[in-house]
N, C-alpha and C. Protein backbone atom coordinates (compact mmCIF):
# COMPACT_ATOMS: atom_id res chain seq x y z
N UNK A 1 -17.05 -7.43 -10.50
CA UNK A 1 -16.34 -7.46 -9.24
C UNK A 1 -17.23 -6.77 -8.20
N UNK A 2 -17.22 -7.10 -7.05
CA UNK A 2 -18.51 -6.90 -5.90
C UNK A 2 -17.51 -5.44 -5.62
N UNK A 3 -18.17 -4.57 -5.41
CA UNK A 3 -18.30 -3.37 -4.68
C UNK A 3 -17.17 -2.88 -3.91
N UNK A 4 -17.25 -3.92 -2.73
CA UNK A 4 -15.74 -3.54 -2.01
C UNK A 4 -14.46 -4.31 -2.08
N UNK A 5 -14.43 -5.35 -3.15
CA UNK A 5 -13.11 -5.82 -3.43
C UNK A 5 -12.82 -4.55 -4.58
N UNK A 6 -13.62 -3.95 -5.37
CA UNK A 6 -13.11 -3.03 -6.41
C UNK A 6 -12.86 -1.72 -5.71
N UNK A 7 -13.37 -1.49 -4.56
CA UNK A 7 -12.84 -0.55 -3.96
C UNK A 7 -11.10 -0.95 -3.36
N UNK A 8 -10.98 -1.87 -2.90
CA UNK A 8 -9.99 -2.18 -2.09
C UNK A 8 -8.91 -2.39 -3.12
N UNK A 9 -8.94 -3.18 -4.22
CA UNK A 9 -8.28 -3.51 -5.63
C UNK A 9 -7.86 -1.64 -6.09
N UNK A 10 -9.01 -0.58 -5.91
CA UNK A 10 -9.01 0.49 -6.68
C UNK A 10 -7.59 1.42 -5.43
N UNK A 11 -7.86 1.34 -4.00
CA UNK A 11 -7.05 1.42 -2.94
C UNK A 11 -5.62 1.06 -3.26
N UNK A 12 -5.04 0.12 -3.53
CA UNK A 12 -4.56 -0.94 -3.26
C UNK A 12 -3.37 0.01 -4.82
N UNK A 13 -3.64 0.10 -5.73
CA UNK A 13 -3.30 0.64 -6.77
C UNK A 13 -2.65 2.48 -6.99
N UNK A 14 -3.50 2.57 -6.57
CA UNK A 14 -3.62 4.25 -6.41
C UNK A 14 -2.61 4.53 -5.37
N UNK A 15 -2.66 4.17 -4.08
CA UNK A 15 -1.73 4.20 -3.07
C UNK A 15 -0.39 3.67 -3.52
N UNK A 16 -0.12 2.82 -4.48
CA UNK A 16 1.38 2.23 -4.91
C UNK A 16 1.98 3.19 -6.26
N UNK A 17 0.78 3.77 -6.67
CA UNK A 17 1.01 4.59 -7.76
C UNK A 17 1.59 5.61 -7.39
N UNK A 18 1.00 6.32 -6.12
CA UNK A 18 1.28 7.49 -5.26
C UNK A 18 2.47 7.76 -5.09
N UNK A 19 3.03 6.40 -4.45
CA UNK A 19 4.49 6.12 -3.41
C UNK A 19 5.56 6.04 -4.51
N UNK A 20 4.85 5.49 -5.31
CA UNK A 20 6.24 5.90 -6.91
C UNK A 20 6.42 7.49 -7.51
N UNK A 21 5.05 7.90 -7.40
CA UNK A 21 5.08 9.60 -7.46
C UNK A 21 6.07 10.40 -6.64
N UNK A 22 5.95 9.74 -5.52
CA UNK A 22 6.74 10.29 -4.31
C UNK A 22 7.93 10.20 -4.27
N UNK A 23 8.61 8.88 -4.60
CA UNK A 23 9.34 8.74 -4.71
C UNK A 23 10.34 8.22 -5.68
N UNK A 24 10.37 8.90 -6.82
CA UNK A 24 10.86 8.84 -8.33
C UNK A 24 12.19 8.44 -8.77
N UNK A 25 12.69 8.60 -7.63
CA UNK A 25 14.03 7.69 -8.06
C UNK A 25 14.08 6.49 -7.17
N UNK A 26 13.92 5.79 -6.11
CA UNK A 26 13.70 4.63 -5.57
C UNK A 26 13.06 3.71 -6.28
N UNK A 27 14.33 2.36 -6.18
CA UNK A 27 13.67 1.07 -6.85
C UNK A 27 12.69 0.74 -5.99
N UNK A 28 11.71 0.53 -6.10
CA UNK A 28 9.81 -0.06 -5.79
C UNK A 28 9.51 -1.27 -6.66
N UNK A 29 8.80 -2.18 -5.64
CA UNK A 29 8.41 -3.01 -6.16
C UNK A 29 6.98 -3.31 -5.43
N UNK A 30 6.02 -3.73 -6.48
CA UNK A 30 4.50 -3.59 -6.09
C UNK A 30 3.68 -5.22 -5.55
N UNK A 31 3.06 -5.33 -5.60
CA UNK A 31 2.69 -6.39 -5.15
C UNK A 31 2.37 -7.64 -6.21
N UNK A 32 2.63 -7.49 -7.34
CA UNK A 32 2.97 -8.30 -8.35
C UNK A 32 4.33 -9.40 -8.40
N UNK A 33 5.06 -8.80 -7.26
CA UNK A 33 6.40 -9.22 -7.69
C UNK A 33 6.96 -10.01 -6.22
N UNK A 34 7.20 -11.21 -6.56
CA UNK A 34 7.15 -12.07 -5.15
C UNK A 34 8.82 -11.51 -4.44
N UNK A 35 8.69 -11.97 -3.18
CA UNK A 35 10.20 -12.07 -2.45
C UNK A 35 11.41 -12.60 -3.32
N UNK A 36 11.25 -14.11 -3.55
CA UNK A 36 12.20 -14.63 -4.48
C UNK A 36 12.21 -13.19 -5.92
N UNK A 37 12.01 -12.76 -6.50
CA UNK A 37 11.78 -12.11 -7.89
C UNK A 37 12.47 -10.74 -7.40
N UNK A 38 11.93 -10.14 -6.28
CA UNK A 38 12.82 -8.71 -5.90
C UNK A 38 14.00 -9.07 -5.53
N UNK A 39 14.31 -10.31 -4.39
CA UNK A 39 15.56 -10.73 -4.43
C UNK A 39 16.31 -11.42 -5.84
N UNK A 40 16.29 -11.85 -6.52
CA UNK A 40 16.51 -11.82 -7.43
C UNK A 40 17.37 -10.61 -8.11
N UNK A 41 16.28 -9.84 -8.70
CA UNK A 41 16.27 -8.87 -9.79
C UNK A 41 16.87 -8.03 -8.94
N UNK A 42 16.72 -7.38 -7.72
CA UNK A 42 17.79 -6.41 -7.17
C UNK A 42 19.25 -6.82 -6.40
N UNK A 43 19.49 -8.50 -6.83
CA UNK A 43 20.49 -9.45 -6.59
C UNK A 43 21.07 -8.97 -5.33
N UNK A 44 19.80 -9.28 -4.12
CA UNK A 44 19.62 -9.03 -2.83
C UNK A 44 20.11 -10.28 -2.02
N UNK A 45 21.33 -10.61 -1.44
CA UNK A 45 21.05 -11.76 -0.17
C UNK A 45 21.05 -13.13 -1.11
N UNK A 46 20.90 -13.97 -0.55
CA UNK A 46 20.22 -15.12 -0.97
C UNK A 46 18.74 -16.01 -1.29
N UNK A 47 18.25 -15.99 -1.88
CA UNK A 47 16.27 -16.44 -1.86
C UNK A 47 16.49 -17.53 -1.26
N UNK A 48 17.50 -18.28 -1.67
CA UNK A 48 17.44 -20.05 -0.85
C UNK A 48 17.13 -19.85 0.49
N UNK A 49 17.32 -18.84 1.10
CA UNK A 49 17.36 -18.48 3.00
C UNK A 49 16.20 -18.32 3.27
N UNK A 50 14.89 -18.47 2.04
CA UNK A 50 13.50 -17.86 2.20
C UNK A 50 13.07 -19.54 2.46
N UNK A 51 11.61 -19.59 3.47
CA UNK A 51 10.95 -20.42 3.97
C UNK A 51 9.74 -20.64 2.44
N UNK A 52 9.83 -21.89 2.81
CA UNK A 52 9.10 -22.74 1.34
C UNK A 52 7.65 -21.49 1.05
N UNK A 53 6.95 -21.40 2.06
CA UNK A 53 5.72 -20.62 2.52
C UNK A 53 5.85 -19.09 2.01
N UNK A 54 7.44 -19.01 2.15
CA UNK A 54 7.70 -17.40 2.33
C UNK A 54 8.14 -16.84 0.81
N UNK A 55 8.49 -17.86 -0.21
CA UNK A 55 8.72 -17.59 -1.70
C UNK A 55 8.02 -16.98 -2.45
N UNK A 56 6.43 -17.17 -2.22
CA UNK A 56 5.68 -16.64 -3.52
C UNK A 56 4.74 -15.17 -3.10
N UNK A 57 5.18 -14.37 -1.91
CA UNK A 57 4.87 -13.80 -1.17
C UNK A 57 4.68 -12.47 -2.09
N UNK A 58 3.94 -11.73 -1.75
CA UNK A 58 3.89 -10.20 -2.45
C UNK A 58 3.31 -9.05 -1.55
N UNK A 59 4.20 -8.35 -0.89
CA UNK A 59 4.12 -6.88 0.00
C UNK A 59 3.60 -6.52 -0.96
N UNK A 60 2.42 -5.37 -0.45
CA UNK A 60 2.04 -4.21 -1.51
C UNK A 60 3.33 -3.37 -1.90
N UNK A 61 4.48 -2.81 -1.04
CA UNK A 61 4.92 -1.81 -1.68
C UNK A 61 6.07 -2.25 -0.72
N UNK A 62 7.53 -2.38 -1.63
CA UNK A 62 8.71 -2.76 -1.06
C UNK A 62 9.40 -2.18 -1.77
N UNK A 63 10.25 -1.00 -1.03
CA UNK A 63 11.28 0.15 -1.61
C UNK A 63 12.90 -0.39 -1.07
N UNK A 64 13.34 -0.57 -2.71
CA UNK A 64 14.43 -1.34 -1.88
C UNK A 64 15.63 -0.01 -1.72
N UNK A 65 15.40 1.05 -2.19
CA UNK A 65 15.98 1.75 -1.87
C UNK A 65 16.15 2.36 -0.65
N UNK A 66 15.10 2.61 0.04
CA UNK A 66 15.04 3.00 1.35
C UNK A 66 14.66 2.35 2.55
N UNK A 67 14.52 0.38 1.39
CA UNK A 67 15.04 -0.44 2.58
C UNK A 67 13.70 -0.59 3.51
N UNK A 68 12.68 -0.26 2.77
CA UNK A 68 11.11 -0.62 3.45
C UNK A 68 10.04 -1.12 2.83
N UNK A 69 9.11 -1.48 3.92
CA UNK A 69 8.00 -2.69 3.10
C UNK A 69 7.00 -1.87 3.84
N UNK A 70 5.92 -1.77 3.04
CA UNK A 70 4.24 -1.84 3.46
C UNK A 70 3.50 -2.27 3.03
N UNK A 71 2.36 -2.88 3.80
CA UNK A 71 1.29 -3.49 3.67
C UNK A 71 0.30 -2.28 3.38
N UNK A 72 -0.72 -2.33 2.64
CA UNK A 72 -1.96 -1.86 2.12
C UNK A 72 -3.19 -2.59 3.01
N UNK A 73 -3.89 -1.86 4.10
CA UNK A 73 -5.19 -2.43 4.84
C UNK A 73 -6.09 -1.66 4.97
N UNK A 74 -7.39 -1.85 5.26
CA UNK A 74 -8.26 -0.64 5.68
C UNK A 74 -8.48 -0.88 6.55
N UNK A 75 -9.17 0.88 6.91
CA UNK A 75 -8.50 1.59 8.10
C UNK A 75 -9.36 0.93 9.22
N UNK A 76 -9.18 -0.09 9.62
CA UNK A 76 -9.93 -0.72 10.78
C UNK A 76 -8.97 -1.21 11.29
N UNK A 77 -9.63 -2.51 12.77
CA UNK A 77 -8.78 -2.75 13.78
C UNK A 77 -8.33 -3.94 12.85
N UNK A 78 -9.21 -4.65 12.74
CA UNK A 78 -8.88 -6.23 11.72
C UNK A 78 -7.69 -5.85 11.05
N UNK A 79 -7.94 -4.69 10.09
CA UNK A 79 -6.80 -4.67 8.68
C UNK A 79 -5.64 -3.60 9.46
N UNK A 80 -5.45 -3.08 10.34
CA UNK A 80 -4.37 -3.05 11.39
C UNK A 80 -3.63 -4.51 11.90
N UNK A 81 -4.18 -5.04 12.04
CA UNK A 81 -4.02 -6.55 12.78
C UNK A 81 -3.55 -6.78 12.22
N UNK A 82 -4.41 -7.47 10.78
CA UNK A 82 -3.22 -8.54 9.06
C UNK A 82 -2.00 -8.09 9.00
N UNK A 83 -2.33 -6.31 8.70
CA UNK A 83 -1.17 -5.67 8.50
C UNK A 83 0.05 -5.79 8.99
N UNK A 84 -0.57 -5.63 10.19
CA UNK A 84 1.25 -6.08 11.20
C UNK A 84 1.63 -7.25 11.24
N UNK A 85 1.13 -8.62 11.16
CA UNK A 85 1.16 -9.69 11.10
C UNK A 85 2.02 -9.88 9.53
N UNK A 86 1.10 -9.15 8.37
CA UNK A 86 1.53 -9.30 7.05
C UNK A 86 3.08 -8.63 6.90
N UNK A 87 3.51 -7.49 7.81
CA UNK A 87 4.45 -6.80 7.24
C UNK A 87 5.71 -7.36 8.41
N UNK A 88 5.42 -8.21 9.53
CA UNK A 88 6.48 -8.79 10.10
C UNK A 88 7.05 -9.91 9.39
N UNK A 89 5.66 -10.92 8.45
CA UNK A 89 6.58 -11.83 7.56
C UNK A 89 7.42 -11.59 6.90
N UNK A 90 7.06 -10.36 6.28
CA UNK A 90 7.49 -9.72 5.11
C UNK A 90 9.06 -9.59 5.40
N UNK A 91 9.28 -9.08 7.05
CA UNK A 91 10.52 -8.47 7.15
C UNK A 91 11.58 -9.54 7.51
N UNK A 92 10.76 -10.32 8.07
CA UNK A 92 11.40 -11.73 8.88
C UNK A 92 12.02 -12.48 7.86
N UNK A 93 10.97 -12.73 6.74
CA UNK A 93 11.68 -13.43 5.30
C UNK A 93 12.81 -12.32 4.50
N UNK A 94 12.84 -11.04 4.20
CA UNK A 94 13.86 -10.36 3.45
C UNK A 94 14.84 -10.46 4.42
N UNK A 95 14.83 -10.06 5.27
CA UNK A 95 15.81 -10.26 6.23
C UNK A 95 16.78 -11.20 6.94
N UNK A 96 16.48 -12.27 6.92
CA UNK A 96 16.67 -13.48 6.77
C UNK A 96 17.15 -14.07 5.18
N UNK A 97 17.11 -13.31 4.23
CA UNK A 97 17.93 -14.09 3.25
C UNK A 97 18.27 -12.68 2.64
N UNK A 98 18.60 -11.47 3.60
CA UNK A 98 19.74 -10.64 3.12
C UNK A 98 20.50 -10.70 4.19
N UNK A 99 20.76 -11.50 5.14
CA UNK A 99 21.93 -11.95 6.07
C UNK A 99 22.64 -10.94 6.57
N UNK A 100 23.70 -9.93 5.80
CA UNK A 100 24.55 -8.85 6.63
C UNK A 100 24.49 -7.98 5.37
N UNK A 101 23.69 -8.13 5.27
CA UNK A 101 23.34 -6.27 4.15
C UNK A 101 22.46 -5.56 4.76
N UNK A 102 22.75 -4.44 5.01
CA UNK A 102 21.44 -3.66 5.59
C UNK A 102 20.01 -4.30 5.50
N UNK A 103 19.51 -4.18 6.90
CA UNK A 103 18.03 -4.91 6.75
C UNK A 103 16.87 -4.12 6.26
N UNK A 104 15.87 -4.53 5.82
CA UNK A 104 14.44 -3.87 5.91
C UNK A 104 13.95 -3.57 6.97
N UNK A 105 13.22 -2.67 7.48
CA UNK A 105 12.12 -2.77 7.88
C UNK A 105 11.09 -2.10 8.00
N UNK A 106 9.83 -2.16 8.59
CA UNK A 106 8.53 -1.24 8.13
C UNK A 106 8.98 -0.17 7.68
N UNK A 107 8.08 0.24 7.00
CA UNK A 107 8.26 2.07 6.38
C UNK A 107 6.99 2.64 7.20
N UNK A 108 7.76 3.88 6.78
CA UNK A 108 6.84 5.21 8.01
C UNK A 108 7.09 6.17 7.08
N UNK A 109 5.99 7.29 7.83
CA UNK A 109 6.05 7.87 6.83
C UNK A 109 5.33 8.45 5.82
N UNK A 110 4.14 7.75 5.17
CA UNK A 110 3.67 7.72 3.99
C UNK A 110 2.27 7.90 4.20
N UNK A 111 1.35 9.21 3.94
CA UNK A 111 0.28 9.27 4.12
C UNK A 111 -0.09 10.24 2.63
N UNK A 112 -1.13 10.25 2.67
CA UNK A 112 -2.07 11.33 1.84
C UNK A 112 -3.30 11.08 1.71
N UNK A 113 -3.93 11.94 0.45
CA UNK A 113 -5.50 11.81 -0.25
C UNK A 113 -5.01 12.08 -1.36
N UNK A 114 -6.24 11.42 -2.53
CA UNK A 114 -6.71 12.30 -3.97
C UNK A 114 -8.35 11.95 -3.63
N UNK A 115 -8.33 12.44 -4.81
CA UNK A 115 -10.00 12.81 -5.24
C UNK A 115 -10.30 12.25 -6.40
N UNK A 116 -10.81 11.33 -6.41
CA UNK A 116 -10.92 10.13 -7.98
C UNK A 116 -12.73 10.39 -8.47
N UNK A 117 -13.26 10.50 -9.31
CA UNK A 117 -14.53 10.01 -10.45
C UNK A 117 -14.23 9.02 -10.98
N UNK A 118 -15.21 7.89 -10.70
CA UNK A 118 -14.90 6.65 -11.39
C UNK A 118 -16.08 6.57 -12.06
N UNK A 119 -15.67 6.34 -13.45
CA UNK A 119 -16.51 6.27 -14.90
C UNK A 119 -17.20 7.58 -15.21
N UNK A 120 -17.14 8.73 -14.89
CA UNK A 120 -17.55 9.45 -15.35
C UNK A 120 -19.16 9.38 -14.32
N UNK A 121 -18.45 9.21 -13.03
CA UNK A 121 -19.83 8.93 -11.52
C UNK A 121 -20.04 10.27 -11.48
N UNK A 122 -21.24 10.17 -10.73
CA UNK A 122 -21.99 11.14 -10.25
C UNK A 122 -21.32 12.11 -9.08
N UNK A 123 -20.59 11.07 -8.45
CA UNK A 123 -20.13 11.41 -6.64
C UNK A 123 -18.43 11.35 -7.29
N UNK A 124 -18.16 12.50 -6.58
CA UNK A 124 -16.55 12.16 -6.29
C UNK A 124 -16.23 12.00 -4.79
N UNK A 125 -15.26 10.73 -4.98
CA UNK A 125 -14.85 10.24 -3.72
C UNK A 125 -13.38 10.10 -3.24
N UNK A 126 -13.23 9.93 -2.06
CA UNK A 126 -12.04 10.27 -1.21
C UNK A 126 -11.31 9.24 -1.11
N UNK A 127 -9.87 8.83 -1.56
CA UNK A 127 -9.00 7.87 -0.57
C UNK A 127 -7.97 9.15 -0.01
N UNK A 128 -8.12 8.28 1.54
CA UNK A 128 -7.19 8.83 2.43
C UNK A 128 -6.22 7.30 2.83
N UNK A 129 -5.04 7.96 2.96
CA UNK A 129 -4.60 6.88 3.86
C UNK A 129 -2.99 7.31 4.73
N UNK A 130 -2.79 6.48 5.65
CA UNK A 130 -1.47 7.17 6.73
C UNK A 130 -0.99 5.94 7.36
N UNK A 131 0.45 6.04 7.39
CA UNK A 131 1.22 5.43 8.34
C UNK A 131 1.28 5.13 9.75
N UNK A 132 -0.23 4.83 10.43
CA UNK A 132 0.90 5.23 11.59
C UNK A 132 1.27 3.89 12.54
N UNK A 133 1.62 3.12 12.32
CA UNK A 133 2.30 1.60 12.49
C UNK A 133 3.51 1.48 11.50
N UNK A 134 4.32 1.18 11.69
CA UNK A 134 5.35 1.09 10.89
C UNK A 134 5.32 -0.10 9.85
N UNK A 135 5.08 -0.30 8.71
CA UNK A 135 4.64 -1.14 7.56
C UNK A 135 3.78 -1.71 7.19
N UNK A 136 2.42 -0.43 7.87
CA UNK A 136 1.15 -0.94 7.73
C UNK A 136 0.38 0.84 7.52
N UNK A 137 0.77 0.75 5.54
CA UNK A 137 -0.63 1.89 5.46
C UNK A 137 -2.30 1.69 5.34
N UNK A 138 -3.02 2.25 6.23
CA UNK A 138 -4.37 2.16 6.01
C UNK A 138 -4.70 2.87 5.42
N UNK A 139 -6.16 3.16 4.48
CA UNK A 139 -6.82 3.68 4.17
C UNK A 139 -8.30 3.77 3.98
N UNK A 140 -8.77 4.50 3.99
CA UNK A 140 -10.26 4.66 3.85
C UNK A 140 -11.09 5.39 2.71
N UNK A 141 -12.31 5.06 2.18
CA UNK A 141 -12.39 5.47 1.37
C UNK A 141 -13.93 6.49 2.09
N UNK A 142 -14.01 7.55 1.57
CA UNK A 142 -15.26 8.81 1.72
C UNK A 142 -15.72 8.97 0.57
N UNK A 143 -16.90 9.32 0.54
CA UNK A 143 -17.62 9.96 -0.76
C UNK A 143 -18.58 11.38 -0.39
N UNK A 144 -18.59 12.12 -1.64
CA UNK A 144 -18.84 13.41 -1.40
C UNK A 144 -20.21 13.17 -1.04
N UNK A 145 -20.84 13.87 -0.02
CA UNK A 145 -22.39 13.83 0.40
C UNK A 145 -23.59 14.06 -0.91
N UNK A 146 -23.28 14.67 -1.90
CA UNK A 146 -23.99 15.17 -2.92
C UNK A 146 -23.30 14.90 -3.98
N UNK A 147 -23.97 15.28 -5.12
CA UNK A 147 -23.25 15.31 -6.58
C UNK A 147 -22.28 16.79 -7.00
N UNK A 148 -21.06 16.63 -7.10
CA UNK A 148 -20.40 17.77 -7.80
C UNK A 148 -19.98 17.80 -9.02
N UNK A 149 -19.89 18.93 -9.92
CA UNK A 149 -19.13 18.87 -10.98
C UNK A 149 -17.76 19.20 -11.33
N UNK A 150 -17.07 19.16 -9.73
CA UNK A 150 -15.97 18.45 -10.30
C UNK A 150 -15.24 18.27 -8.80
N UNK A 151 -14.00 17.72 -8.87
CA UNK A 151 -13.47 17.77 -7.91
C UNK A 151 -12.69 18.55 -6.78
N UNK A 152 -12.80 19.85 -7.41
CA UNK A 152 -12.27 21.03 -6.42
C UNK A 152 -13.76 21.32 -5.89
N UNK A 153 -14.57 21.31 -6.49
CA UNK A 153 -15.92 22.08 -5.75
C UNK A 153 -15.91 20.93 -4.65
N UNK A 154 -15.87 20.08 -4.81
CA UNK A 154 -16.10 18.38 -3.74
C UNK A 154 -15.16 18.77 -2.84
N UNK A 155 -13.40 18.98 -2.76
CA UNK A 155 -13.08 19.37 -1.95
C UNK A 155 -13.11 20.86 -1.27
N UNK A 156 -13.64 21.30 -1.58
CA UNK A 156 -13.72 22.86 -1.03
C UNK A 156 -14.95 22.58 0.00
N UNK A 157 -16.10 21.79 -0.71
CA UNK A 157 -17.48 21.83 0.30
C UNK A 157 -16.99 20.70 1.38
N UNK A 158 -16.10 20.30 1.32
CA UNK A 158 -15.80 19.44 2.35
C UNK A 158 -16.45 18.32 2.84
N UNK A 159 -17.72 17.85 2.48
CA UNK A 159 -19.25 16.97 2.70
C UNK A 159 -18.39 15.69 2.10
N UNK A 160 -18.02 14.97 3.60
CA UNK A 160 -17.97 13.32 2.78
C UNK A 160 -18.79 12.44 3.83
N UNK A 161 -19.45 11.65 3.05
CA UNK A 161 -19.81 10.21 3.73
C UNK A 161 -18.81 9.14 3.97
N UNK A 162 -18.87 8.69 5.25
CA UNK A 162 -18.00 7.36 5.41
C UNK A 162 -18.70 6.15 5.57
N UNK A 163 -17.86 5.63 4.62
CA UNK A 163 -18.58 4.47 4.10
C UNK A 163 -18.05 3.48 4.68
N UNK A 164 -17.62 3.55 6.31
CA UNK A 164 -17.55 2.00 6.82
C UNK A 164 -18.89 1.53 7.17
């Protein structure tokens, strides 16, 4: 896998992993699991009310407990852009075939970091990511300027490269 789809794939994961950390009792559903399938399984509304286009759809992270959707983008203007674009379908279709049940919409809210070694790397590196559009988290990924042996020394020296 090329470089920055495994970064974005590695993003994309970690951040949905997070939001279940966070939030441990809320039903979540990840981006595996289409519109029709959450409506469904959380016997939400109607799916028939969903647009042919709008069925096989998958939000990164749709909490049906608290009734919000986000998109996963990096932190640029472009993946700002998709994002809002991606997370108005998102709301336009749940919403539209949950008729008069409380609606969705964007989530807010939701930011952080960890500090990941991948394979036993040289560099430990940074995902950050934050809310601040309503159903559109970005993130970015940093790497430590040097080699550490471990990840508190990496965050204490504070030295990251950004790797846009």
């Amino acid at each position: 896998m090329p470089w920055p789809f495994f970064l974005g794939h590695a993003a994309h994961r970690l951040i949905a992993y997070l939001y279940g950390v966070h939030h441990p009792h809320h039903r979540v559903f990840y981006n595996k699991e289409t519109l029709v399938g959450i409506l469904r399984k959380e016997r939400l509304g109607d799916p028939a009310r969903l647009l042919s286009n709008e069925r096989n759809l998958r939000p990164d992270i749709t909490d049906v407990t608290a009734r919000q959707v986000f998109e996963v983008k990096p932190w640029n203007a472009q993946g700002l852009e998709e994002g809002q674009q991606a997370a108005r379908t998102y709301l336009s279709a749940f919403n539209r075939a949950l008729a008069s049940v409380a609606p969705f919409e964007g989530g807010r809210d939701f930011q952080g970091e960890i500090l990941v070694r991948f394979a036993q790397g040289q560099f430990i590196w940074r995902l950050e990511w934050r809310t601040l559009v309503p159903g559109v988290s970005q993130y970015r990924w940093t790497r430590s300027a040097r080699r550490f042996a471990s990840e508190a020394e990496a965050y204490r020296a504070g030295q990251w490269v950004d790797l846009s």
